[in-house]
Protein backbone atom coordinates (compact mmCIF):
# COMPACT_ATOMS: atom_id res chain seq x y z
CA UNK A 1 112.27 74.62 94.82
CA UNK A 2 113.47 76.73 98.14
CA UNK A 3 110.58 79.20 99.41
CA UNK A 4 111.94 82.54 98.41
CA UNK A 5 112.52 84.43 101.63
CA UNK A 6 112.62 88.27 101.96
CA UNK A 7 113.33 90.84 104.59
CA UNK A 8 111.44 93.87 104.95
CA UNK A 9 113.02 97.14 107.46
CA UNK A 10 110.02 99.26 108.73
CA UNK A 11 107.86 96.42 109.21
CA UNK A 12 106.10 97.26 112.01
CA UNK A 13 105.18 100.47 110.39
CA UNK A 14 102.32 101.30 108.11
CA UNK A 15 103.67 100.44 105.05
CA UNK A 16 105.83 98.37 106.17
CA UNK A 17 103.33 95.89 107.79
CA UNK A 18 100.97 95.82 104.60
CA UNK A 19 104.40 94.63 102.54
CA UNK A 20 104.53 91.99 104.81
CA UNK A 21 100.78 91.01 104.45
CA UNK A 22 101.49 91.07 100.46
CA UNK A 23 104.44 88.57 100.44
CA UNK A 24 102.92 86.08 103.21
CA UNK A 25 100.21 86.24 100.59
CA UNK A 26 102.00 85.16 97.64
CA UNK A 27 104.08 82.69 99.75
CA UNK A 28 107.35 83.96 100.70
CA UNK A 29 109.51 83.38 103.68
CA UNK A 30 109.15 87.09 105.20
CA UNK A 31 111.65 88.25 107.83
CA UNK A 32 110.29 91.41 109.69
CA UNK A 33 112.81 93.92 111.41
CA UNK A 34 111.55 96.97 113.51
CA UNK A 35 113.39 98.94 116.15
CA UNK A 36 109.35 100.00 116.95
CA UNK A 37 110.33 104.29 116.73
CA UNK A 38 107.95 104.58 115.39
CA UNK A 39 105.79 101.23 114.10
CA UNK A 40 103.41 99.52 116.11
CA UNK A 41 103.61 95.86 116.66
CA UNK A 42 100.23 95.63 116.36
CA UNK A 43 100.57 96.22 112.91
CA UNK A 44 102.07 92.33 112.38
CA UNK A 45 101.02 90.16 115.67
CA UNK A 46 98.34 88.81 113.25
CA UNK A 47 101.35 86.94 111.59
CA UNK A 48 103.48 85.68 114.46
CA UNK A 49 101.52 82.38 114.34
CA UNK A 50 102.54 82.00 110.90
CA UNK A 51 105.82 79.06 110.33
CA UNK A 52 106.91 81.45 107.53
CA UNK A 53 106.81 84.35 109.42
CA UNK A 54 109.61 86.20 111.98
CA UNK A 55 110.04 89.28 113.42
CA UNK A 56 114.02 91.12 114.62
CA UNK A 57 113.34 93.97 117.12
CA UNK A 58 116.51 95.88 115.67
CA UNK A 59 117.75 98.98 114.89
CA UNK A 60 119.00 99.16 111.09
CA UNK A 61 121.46 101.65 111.61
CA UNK A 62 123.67 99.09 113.36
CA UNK A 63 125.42 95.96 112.17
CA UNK A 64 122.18 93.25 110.27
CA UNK A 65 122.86 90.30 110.60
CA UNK A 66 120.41 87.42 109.32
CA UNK A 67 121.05 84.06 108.91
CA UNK A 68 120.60 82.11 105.47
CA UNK A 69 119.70 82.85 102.49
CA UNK A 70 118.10 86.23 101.03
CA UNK A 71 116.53 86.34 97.86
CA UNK A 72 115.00 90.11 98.46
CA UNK A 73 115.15 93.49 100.78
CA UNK A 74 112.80 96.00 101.01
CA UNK A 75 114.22 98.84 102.72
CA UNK A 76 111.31 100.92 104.23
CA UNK A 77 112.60 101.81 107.79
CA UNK A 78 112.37 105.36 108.63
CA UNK A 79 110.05 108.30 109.75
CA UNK A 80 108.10 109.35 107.36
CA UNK A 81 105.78 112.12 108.84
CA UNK A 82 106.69 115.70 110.03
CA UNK A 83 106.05 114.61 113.30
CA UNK A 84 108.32 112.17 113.61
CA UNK A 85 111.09 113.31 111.70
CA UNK A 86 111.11 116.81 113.16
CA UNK A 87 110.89 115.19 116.57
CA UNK A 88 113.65 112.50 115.74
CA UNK A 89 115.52 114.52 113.08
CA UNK A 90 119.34 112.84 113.97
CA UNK A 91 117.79 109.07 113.77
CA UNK A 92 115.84 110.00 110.75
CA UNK A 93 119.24 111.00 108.90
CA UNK A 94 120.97 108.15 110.36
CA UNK A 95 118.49 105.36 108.98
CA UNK A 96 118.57 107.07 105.83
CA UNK A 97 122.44 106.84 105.30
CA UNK A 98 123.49 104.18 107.98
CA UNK A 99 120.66 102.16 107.81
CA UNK A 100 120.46 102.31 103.39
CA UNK A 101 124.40 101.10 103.64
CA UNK A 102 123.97 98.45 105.80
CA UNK A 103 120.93 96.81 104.03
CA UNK A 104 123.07 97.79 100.62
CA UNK A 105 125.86 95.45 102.06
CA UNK A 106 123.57 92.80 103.33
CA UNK A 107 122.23 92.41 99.65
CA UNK A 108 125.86 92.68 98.29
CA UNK A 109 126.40 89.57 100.90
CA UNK A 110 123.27 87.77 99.93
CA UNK A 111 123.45 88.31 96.46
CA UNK A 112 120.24 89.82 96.82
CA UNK A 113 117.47 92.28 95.10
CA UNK A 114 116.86 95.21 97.26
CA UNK A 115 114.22 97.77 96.77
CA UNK A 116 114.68 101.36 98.38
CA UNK A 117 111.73 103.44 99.95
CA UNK A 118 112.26 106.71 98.50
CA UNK A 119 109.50 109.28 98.50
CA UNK A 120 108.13 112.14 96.60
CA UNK A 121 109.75 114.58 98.54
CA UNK A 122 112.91 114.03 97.22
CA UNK A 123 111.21 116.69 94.55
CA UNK A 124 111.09 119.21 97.65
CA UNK A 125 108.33 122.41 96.51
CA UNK A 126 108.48 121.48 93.08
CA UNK A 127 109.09 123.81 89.64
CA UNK A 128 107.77 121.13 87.56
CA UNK A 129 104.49 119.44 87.68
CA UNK A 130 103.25 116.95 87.15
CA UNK A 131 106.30 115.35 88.62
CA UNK A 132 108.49 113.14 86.13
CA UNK A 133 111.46 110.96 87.68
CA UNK A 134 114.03 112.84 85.27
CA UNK A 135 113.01 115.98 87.82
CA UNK A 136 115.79 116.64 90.45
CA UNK A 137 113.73 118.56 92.78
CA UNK A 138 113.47 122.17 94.92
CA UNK A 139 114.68 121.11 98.03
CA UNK A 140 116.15 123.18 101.03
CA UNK A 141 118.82 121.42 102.56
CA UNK A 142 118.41 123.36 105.75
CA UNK A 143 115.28 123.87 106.43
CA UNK A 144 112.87 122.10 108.88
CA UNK A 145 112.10 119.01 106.22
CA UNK A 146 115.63 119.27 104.86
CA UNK A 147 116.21 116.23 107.27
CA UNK A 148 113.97 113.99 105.58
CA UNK A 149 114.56 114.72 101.81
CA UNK A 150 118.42 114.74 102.17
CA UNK A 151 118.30 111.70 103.73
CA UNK A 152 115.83 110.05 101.07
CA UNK A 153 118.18 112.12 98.36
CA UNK A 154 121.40 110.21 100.02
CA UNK A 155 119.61 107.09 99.83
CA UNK A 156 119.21 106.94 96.20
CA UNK A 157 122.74 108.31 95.29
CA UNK A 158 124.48 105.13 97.42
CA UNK A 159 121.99 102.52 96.52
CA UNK A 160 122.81 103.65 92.52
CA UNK A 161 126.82 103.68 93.65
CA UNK A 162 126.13 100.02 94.64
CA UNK A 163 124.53 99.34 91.88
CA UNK A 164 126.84 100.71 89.57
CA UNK A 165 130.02 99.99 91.41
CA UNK A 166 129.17 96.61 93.15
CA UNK A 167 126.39 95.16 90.63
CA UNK A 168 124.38 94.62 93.07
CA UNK A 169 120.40 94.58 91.85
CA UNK A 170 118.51 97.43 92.83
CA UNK A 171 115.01 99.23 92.89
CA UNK A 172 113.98 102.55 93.64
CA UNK A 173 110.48 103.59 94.74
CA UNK A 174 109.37 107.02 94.93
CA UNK A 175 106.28 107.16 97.11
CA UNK A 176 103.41 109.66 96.79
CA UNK A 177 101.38 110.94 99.30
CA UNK A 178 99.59 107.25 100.31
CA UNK A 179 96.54 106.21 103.24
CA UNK A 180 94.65 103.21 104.08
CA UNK A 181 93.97 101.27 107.28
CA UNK A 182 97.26 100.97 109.89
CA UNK A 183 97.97 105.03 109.50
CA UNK A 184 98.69 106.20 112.98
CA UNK A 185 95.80 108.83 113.05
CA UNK A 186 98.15 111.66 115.08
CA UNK A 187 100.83 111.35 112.68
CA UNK A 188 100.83 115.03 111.48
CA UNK A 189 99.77 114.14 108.03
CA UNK A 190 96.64 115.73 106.20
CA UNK A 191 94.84 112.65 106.06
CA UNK A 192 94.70 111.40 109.34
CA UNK A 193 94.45 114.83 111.00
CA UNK A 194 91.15 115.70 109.39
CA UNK A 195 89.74 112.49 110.70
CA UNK A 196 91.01 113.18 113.98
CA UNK A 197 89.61 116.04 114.14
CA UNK A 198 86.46 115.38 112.80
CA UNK A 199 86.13 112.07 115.14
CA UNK A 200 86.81 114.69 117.93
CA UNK A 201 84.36 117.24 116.37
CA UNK A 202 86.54 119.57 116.22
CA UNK A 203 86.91 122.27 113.22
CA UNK A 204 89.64 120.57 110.26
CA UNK A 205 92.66 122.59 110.09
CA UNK A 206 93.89 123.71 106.44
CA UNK A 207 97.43 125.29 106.62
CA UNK A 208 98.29 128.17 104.27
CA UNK A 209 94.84 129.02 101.95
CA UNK A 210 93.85 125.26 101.26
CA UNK A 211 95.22 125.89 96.92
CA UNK A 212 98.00 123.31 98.08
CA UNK A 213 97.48 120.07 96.65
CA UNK A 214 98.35 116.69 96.88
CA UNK A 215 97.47 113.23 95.22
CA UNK A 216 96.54 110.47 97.32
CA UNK A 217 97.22 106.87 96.75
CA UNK A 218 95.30 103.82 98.63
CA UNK A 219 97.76 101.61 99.91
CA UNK A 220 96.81 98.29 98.04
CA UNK A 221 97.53 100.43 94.84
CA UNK A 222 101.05 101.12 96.15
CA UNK A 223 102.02 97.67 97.27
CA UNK A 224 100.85 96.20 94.22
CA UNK A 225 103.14 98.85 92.23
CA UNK A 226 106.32 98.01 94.67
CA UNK A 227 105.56 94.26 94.05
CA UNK A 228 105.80 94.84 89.99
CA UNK A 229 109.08 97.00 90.48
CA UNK A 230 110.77 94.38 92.78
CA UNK A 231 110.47 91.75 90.43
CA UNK A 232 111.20 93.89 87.25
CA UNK A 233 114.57 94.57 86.14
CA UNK A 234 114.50 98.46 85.89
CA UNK A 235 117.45 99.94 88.37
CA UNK A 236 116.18 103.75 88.03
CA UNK A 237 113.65 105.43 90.18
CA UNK A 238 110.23 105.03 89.39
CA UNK A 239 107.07 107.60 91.16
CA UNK A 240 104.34 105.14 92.52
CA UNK A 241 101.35 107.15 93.44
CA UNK A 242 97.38 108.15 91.93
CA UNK A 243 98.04 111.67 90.17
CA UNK A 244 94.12 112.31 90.92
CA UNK A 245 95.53 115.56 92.30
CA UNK A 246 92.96 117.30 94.87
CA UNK A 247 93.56 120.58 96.94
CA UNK A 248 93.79 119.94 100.61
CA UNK A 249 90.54 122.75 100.92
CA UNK A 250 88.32 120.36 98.71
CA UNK A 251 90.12 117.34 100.21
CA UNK A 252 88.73 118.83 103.82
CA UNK A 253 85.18 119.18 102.67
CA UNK A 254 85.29 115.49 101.34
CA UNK A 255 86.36 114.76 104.73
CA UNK A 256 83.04 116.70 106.29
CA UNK A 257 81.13 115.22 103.70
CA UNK A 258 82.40 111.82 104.69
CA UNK A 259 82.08 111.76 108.42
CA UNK A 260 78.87 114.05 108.30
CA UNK A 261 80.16 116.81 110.59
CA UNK A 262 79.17 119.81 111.01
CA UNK A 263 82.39 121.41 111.72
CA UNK A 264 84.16 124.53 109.99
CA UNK A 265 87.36 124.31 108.22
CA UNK A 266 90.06 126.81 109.72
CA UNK A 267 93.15 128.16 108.20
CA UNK A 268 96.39 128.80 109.76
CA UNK A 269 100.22 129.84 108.19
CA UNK A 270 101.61 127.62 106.49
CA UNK A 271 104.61 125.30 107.67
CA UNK A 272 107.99 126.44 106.15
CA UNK A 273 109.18 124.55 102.80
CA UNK A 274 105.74 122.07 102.61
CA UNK A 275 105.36 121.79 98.80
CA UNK A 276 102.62 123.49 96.90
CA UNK A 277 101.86 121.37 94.72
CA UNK A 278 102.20 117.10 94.65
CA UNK A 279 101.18 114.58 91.58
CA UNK A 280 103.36 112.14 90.18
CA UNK A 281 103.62 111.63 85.97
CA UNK A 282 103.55 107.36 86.41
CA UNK A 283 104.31 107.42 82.75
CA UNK A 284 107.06 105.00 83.65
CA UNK A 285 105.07 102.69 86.58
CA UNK A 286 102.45 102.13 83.07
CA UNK A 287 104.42 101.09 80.67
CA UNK A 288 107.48 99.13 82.48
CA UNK A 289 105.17 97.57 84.93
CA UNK A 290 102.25 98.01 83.46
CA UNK A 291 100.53 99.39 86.73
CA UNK A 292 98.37 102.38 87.37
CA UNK A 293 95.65 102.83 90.46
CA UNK A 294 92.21 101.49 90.66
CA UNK A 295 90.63 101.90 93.75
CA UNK A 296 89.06 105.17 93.71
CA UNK A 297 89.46 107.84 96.50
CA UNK A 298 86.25 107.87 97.83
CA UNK A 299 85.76 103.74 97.82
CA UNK A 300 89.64 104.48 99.94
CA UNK A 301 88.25 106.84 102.03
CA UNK A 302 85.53 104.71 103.48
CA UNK A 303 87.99 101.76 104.51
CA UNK A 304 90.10 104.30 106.42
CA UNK A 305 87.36 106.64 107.73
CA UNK A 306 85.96 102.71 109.41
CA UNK A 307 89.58 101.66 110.12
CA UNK A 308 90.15 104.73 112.44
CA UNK A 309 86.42 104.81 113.46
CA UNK A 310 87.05 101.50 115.14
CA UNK A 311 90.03 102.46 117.07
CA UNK A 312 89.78 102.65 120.67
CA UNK A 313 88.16 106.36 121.47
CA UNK A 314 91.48 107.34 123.43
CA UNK A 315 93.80 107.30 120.11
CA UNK A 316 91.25 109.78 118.78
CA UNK A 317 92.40 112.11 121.56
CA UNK A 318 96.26 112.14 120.22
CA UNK A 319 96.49 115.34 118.76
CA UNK A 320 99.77 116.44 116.81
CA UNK A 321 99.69 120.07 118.53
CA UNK A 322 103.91 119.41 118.81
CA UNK A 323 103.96 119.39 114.99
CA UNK A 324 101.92 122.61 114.58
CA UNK A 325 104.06 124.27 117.33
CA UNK A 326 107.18 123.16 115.37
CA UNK A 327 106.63 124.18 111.68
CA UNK A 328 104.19 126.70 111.37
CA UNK A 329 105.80 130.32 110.49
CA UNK A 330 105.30 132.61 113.03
């Protein structure tokens, strides 16, 4: 029997790269493509040795071409912090349409399965919560995120038109706030920042009053869950995430409480359209795929606390002022 052989966009990224560690794992032939935005080929040179193993420096949102067959696309190149996509906000719309049609028509040529990286944001501040897939969102087209949840938005509707109008097999992901080891720790996100800051002793920043919440999801949970729902054969989007919701105050303090400073936590506006509230209903992920988290925040927290502990003392120093500068109200 051929070695099945997939190709997974955004490789070189967080996610990206620990989707390529999964399907090395359970054998496949994994092509990586990257145009390196914003991954880090440091992320993947561990597999380079490998014979079924190859990476494409290339931008998605031109022409793909790769030779032989496909059995499988995963579709996870773009920004995906504020940083990024308020810094790179024409490239981040441009992978999101561009780049979704031209991996759409290299699975319509391939005759391949193809997966979409959508995220939770697609839900925008939500009116609902939990948040069920059925739930079309509170999203501001305009405003400073409006970049990155239109995009993600656009990328469902044409990867369904394929579906429906070219029968060509397709998943849907919707990603929930998610951390582990290979984060970039100045990428404007909670997580990350907090340890920043606390590696720098300096005090955490909370923006708004710290009520906000959000549900975090280790990342071996959520590749396990995209592996299920790229070899099931539901076409509908499906939330992936742990809805052990916590409020970004308490998630501070478990922060302190992990890392044993003695910092304060400070408060400052909050940015313009970030959601209040964030925890998926994986109602669906349980009973189609019959997948739900197990590793436990804390046991999480440790891994990633040692991960960035480890890195070289001048990536501590990174600090996303840019993103505070860009999105906090005046």
């Amino acid at each position: 029997m051929d070695q099945k052989r997939v190709l997974v966009t955004g490789a070189a990224g967080f996610l990206g790269s620990h989707l390529c560690d999964r399907f090395i794992k359970e054998g496949y032939y994994v092509i990586a493509m990257d145009n390196l935005i914003t991954g880090d080929l440091k992320n993947i040179e561990h597999l380079f040795k490998l014979p079924n193993f190859e990476f494409y420096h290339h931008d998605v949102t031109k022409f793909i071409h790769v030779p032989g067959h496909l059995d499988y696309i995963l579709h996870f190149a773009s920004p995906a912090s504020p940083i990024d996509y308020l810094k790179i906000p024409i490239q981040t719309l441009k992978v999101g349409a561009m780049g979704t049609h031209n991996c759409l028509g290299l699975a319509k040529e391939k005759g391949a399965t193809i997966l979409v990286a959508s995220t939770s944001e697609v839900y925008g501040d939500p009116l609902v919560h939990p948040q069920t897939e059925e739930y079309w969102g509170n999203v501001n087209p305009v405003g400073p995120r409006g970049v990155y949840d239109e995009a993600k938005r656009y990328m469902e509707s044409i990867t369904m038109a394929y579906h429906t109008f070219h029968n060509v097999e397709t998943r849907i992901v919707r990603i929930f706030n998610t951390y582990g080891p290979r984060m970039r720790l100045n990428d404007g996100r909670a997580l990350p920042a907090f340890i920043g800051q606390a590696l720098r002793g300096e005090d955490l920043t909370v923006f708004g009053d710290g009520s906000q919440t959000r549900s975090f999801c280790y990342v071996d949970d959520l590749v396990e869950g995209i592996y299920r729902l790229l070899l099931s054969d539901y076409n509908m989007p499906v939330n992936i995430g742990n809805p052990d919701e916590i409020s970004l105050k308490e998630f501070a303090e478990e922060i302190l409480e992990l890392t044993g400073n003695k910092v304060s936590i400070i408060y400052k506006p909050l940015p313009e359209d970030d959601p209040k509230q964030r925890k998926p209903d994986i109602t669906k992920a349980k009973e189609l795929l019959q997948w739900q988290p197990k590793v436990q925040r804390k046991e999480g927290l440790k891994v990633t606390y040692s991960y960035f502990k480890n890195l070289p003392a001048d990536e501590w120093n990174k600090l996303p002022k840019e993103f505070i500068k860009r999105i906090s109200k005046p």
